[in-house]
Protein backbone atom coordinates (compact mmCIF):
# COMPACT_ATOMS: atom_id res chain seq x y z
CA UNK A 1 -12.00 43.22 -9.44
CA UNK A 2 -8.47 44.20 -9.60
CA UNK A 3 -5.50 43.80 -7.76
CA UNK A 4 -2.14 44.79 -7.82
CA UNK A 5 0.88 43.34 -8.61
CA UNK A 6 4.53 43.71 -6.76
CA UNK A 7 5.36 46.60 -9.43
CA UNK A 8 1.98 48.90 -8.88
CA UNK A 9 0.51 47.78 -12.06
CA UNK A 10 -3.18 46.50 -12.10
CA UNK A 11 -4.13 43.18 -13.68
CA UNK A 12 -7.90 41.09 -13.76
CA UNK A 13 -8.08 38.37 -11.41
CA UNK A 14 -7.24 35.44 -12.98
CA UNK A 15 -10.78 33.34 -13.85
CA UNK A 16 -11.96 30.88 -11.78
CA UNK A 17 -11.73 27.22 -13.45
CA UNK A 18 -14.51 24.75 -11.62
CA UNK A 19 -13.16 21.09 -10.84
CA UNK A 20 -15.51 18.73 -11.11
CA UNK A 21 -15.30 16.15 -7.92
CA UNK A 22 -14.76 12.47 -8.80
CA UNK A 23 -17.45 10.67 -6.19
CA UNK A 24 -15.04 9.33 -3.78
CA UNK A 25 -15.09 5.64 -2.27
CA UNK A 26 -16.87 5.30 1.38
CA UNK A 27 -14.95 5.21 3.89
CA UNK A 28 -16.01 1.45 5.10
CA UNK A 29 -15.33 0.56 1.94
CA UNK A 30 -11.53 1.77 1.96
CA UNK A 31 -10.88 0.77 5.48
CA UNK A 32 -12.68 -2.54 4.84
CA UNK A 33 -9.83 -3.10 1.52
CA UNK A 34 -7.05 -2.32 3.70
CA UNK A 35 -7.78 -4.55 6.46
CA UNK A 36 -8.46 -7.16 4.00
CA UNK A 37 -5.31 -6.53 2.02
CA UNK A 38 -3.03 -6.23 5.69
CA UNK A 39 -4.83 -10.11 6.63
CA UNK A 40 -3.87 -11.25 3.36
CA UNK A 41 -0.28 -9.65 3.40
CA UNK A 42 -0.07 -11.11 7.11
CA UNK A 43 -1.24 -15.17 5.96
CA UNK A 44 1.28 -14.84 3.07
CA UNK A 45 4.69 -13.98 5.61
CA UNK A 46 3.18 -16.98 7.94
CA UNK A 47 2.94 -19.14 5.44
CA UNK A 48 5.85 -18.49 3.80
CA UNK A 49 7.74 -18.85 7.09
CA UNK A 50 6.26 -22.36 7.86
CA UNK A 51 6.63 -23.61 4.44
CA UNK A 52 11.04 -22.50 5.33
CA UNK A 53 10.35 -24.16 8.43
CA UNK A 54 9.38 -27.57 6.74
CA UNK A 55 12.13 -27.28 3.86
CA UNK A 56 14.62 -26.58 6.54
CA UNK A 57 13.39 -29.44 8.78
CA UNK A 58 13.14 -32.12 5.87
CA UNK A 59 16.67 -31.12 4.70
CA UNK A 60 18.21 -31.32 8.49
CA UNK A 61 16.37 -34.69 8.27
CA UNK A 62 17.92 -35.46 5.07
CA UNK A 63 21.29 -34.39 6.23
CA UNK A 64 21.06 -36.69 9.57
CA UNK A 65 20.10 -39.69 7.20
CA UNK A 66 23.16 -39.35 5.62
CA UNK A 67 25.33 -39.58 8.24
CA UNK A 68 23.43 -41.84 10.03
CA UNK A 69 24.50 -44.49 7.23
């Protein structure tokens, strides 16, 4: 079949090239990942934030030691 081109001149189609599909993950699967991977993300900024808490705290200590002597 051919068409035509912006200057009146017929060309062929251009052939069709197949793509092959890669099988994709299921859905439960993906959305069961990210919800892991958001928990995970979550425990790591809490724990990083009560670890601060506890060097801050033991350094305040630390500090009102000091003066205290």
């Amino acid at each position: 079949m051919d068409h035509f081109t912006p200057f009146g001149a017929r060309v062929e189609a251009p052939p069709v090239i197949p793509v092959e599909l890669r099988p994709r993950a299921p859905f439960w699967l993906v959305a069961l990942v990210c919800s892991i991977s958001w928990a995970l993300a979550l425990l790591s900024l809490l724990a990083a934030g009560v670890s601060t808490y506890y060097g801050i705290s033991h350094v305040d200590q630390r500090i009102a030691w000091a003066e205290r002597v």
